[in-house]
PDB file of N, CA and C in Angstrom:
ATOM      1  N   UNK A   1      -3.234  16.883   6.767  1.00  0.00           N
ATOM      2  CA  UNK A   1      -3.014  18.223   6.277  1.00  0.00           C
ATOM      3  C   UNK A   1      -1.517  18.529   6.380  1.00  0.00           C
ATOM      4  N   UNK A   2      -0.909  19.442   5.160  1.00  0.00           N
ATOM      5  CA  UNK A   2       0.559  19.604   5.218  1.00  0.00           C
ATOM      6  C   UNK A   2       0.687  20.967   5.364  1.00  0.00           C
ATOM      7  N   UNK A   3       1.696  20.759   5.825  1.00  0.00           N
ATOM      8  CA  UNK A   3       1.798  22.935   6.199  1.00  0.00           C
ATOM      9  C   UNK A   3       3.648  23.285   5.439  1.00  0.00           C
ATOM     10  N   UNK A   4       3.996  24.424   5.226  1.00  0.00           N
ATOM     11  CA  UNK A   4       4.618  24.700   4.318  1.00  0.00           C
ATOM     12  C   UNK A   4       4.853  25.619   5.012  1.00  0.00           C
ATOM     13  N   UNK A   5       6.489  26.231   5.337  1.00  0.00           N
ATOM     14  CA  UNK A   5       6.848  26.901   6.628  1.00  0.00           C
ATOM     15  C   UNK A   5       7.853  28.045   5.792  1.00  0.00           C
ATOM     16  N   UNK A   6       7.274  29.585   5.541  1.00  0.00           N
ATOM     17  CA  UNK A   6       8.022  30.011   5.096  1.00  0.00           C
ATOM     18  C   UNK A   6       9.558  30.492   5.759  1.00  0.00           C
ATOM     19  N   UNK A   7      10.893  30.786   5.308  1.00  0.00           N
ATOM     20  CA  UNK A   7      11.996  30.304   5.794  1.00  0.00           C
ATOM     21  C   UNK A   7      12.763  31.456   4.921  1.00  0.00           C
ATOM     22  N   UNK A   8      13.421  32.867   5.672  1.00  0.00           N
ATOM     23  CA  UNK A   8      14.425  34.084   5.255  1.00  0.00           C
ATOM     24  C   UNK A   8      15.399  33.148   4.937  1.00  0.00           C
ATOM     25  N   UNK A   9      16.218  33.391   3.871  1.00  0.00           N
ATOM     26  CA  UNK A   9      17.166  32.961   3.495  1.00  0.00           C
ATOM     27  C   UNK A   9      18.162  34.740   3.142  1.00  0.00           C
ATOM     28  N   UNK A  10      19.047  34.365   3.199  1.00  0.00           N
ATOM     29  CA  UNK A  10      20.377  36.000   2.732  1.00  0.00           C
ATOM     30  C   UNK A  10      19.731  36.707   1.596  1.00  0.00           C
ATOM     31  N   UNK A  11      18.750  35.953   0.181  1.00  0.00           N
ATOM     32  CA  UNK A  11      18.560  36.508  -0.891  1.00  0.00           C
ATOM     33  C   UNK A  11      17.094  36.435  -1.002  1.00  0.00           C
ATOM     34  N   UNK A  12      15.991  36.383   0.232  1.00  0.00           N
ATOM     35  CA  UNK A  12      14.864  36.786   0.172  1.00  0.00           C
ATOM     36  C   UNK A  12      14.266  35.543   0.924  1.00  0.00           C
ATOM     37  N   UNK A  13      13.008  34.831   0.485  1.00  0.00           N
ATOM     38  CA  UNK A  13      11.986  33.901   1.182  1.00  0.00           C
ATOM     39  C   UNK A  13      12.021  32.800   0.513  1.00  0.00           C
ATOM     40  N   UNK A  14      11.673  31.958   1.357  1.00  0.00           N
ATOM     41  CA  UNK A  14      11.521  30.674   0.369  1.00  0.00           C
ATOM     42  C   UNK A  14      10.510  29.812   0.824  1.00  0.00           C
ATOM     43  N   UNK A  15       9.815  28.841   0.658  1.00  0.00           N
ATOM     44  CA  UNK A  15       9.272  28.272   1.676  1.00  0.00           C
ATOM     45  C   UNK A  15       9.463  26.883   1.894  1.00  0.00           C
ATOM     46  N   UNK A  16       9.207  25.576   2.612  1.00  0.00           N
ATOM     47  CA  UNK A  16       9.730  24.697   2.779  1.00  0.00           C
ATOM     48  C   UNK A  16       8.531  23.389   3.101  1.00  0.00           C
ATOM     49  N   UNK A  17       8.775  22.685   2.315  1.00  0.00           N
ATOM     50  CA  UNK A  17       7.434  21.932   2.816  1.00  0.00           C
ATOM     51  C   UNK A  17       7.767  20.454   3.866  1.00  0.00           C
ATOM     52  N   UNK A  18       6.419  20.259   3.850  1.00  0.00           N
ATOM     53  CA  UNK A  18       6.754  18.988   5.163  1.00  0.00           C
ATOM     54  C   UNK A  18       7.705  17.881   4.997  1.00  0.00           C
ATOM     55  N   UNK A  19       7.819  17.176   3.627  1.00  0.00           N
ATOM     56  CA  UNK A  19       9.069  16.295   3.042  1.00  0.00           C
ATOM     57  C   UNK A  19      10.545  17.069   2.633  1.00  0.00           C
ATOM     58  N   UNK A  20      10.728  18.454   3.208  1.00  0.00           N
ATOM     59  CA  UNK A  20      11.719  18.727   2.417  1.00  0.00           C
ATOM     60  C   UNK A  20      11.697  19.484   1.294  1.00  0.00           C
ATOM     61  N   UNK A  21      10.513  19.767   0.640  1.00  0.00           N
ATOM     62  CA  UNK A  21       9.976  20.530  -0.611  1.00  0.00           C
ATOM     63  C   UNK A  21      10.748  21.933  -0.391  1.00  0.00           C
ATOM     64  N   UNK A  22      11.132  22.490  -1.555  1.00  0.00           N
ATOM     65  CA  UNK A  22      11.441  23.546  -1.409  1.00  0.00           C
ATOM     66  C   UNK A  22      10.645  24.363  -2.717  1.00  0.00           C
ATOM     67  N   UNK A  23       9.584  25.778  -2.258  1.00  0.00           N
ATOM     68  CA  UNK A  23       9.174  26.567  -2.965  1.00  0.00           C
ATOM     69  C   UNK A  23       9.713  27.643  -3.757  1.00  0.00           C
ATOM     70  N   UNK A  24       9.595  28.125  -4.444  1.00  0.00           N
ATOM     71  CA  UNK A  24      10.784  29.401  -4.356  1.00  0.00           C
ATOM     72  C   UNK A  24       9.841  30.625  -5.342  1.00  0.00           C
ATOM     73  N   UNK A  25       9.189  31.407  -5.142  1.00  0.00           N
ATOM     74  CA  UNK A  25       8.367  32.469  -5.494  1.00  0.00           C
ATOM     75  C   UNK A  25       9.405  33.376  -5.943  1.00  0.00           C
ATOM     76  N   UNK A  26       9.547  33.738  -7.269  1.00  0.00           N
ATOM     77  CA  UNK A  26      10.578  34.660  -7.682  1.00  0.00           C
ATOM     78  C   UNK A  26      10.851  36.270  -7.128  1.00  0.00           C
ATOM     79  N   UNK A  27       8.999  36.575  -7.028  1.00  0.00           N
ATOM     80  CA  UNK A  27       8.953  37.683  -6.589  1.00  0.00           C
ATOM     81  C   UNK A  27       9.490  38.138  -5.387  1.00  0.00           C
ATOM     82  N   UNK A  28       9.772  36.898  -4.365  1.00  0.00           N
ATOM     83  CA  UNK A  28      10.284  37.276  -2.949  1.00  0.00           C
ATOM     84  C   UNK A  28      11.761  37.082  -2.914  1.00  0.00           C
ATOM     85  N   UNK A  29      12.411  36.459  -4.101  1.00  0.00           N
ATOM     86  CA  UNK A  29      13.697  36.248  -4.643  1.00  0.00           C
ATOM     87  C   UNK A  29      14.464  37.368  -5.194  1.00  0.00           C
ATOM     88  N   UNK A  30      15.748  37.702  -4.526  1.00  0.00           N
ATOM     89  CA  UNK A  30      16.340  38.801  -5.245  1.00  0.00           C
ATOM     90  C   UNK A  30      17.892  38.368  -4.695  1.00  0.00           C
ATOM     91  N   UNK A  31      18.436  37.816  -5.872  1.00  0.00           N
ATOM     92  CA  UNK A  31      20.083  37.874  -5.515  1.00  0.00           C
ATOM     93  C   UNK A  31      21.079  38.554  -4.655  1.00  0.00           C
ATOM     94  N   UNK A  32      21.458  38.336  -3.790  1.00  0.00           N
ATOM     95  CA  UNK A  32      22.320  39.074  -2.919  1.00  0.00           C
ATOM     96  C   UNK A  32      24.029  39.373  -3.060  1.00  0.00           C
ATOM     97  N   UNK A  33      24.218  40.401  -2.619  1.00  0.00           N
ATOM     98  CA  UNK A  33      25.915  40.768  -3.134  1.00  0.00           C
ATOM     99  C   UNK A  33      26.796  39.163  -3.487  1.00  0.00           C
ATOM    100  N   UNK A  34      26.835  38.539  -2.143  1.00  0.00           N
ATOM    101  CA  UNK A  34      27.755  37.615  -2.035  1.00  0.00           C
ATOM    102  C   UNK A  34      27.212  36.389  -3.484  1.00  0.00           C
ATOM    103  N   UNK A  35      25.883  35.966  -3.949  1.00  0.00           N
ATOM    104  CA  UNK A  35      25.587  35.160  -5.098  1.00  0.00           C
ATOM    105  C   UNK A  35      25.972  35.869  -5.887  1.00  0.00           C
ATOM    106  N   UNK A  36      26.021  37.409  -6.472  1.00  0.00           N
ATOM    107  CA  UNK A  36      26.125  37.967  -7.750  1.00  0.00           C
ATOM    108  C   UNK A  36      27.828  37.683  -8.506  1.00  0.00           C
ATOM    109  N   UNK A  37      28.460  38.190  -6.707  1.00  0.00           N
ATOM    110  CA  UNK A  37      29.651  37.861  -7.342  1.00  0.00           C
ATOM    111  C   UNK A  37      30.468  36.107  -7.051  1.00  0.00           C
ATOM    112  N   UNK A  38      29.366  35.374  -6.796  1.00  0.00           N
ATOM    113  CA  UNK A  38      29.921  34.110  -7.045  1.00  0.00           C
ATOM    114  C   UNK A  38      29.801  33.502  -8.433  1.00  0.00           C
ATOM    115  N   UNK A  39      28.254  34.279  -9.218  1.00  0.00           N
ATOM    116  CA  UNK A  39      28.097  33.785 -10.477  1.00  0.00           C
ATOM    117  C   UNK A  39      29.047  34.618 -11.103  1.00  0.00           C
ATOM    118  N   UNK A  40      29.906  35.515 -11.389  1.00  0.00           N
ATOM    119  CA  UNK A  40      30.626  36.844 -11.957  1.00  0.00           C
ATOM    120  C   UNK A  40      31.919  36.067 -12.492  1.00  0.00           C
ATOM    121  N   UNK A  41      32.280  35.313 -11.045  1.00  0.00           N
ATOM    122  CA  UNK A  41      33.831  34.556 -11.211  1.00  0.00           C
ATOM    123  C   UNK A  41      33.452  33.995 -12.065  1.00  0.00           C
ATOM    124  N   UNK A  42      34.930  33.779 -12.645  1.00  0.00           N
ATOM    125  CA  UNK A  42      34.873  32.766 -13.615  1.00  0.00           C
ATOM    126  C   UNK A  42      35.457  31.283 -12.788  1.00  0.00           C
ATOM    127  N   UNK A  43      35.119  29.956 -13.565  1.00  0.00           N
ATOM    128  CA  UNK A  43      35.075  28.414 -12.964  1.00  0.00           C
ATOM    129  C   UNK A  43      36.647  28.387 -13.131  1.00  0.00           C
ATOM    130  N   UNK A  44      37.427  28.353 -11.990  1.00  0.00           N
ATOM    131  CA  UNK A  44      38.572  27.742 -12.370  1.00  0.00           C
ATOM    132  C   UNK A  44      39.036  26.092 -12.409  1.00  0.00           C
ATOM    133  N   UNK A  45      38.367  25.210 -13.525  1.00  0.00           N
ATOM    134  CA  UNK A  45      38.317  24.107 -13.261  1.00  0.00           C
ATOM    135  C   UNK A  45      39.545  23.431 -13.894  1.00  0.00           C
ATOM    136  N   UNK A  46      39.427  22.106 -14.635  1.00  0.00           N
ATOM    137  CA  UNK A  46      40.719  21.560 -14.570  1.00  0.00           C
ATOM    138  C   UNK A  46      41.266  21.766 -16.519  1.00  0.00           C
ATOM    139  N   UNK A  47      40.745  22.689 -17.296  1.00  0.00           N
ATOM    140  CA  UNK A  47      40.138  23.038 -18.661  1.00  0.00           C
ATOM    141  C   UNK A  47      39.375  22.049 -19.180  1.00  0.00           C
ATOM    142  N   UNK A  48      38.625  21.473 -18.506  1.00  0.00           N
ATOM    143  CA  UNK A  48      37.674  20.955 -19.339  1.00  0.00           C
ATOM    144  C   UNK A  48      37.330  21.691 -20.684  1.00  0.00           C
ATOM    145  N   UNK A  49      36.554  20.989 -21.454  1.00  0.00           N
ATOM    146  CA  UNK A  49      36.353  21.573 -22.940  1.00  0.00           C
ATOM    147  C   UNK A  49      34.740  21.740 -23.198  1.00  0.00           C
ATOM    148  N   UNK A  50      34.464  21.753 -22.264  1.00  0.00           N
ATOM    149  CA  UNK A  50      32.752  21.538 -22.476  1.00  0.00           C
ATOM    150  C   UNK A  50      32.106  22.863 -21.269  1.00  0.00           C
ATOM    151  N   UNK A  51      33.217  23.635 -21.282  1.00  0.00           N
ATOM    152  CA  UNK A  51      33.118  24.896 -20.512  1.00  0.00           C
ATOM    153  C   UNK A  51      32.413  26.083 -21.369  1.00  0.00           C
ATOM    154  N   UNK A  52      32.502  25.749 -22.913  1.00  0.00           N
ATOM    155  CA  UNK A  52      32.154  27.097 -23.951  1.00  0.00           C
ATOM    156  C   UNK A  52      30.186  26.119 -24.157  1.00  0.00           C
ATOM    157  N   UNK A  53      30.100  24.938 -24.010  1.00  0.00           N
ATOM    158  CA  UNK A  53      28.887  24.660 -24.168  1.00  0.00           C
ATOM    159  C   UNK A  53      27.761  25.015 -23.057  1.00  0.00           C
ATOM    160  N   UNK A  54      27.685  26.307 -22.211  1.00  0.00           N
ATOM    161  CA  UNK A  54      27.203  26.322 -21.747  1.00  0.00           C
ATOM    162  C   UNK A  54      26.701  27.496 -21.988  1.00  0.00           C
ATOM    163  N   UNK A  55      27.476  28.239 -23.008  1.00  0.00           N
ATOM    164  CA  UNK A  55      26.583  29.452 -23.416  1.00  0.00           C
ATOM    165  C   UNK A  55      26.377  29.224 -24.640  1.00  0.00           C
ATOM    166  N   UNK A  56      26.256  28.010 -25.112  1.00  0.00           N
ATOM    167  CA  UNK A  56      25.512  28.099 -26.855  1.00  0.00           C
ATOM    168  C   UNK A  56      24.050  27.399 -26.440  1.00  0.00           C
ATOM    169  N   UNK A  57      23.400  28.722 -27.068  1.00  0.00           N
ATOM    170  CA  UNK A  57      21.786  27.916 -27.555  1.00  0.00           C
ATOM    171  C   UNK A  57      21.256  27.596 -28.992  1.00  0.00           C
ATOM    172  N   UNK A  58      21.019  26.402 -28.882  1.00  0.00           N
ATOM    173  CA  UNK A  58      20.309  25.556 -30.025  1.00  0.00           C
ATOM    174  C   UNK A  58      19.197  26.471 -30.081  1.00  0.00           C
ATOM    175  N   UNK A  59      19.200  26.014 -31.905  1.00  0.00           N
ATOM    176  CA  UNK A  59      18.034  26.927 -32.407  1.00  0.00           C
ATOM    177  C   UNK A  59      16.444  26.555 -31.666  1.00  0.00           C
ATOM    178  N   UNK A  60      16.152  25.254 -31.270  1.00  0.00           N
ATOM    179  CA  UNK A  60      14.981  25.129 -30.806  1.00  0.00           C
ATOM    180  C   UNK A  60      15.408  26.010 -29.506  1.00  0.00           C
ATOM    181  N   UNK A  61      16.186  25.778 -28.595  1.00  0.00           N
ATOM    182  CA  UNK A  61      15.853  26.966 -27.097  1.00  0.00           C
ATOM    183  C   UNK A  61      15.806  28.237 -27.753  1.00  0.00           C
ATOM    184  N   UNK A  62      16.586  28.648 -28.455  1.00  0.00           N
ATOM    185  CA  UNK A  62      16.336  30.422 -29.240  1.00  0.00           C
ATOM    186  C   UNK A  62      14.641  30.469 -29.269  1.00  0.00           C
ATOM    187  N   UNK A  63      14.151  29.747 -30.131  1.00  0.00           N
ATOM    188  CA  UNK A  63      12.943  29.757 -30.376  1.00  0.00           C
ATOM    189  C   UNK A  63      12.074  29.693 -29.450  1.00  0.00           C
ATOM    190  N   UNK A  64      12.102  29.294 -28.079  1.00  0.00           N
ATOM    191  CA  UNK A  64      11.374  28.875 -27.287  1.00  0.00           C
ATOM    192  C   UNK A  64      11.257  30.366 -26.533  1.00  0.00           C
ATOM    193  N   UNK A  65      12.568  30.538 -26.643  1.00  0.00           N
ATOM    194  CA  UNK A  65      13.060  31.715 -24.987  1.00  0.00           C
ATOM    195  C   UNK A  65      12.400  33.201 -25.562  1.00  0.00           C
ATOM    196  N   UNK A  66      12.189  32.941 -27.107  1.00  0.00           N
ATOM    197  CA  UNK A  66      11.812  34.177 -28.066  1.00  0.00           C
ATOM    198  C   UNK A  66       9.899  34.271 -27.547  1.00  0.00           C
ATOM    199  N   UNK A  67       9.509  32.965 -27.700  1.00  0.00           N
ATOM    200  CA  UNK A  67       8.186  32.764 -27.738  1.00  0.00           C
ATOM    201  C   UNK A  67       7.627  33.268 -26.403  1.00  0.00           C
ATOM    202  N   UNK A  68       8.064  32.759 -25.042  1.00  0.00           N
ATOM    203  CA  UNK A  68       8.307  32.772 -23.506  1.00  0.00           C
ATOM    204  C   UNK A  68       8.188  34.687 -23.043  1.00  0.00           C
ATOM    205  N   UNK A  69       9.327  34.876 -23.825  1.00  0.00           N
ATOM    206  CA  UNK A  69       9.362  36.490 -23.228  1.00  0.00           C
ATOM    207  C   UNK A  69       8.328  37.003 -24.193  1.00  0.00           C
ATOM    208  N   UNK A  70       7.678  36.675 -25.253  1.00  0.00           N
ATOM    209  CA  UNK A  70       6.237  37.678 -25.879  1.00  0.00           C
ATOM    210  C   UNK A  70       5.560  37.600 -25.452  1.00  0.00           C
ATOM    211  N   UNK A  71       5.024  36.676 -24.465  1.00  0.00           N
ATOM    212  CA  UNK A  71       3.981  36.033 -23.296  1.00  0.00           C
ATOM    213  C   UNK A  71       3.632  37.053 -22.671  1.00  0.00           C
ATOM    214  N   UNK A  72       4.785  37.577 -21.944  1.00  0.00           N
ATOM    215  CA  UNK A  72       4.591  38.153 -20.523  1.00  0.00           C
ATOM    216  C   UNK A  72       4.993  39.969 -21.107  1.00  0.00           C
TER     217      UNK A  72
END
């Protein structure tokens, strides 16, 4: 039998399983000051060029992310 040890983290619960597993229940998930403004900064990296491909979505993800949120 495996047991699964839930575990406070700064931005809510998580839980942890016997190999190392990590659960993560959204509902007990809520971003905390210090993550909001780590995602906010911007990457000061070396200019890579593959920095603008991370906010283009292909028409199949459009389509998907469209389908996903009518679900719920």
């Amino acid at each position: 039998m495996s047991f699964w040890r839930k575990e406070k983290i700064c931005c809510g619960v998580i839980f942890k399983g016997p190999d190392n597993e990590v659960l993560i229940y959204p509902k007990l998930l809520k971003p905390c000051s210090c993550r909001k403004s780590a995602m906010k900064l911007p990457a000061n990296g070396s200019g890579s060029s593959d920095s603008g491909s991370v906010t283009s979505i292909s028409p199949l993800e459009e389509d998907t992310n469209s389908n996903a949120s009518s679900i719920f």
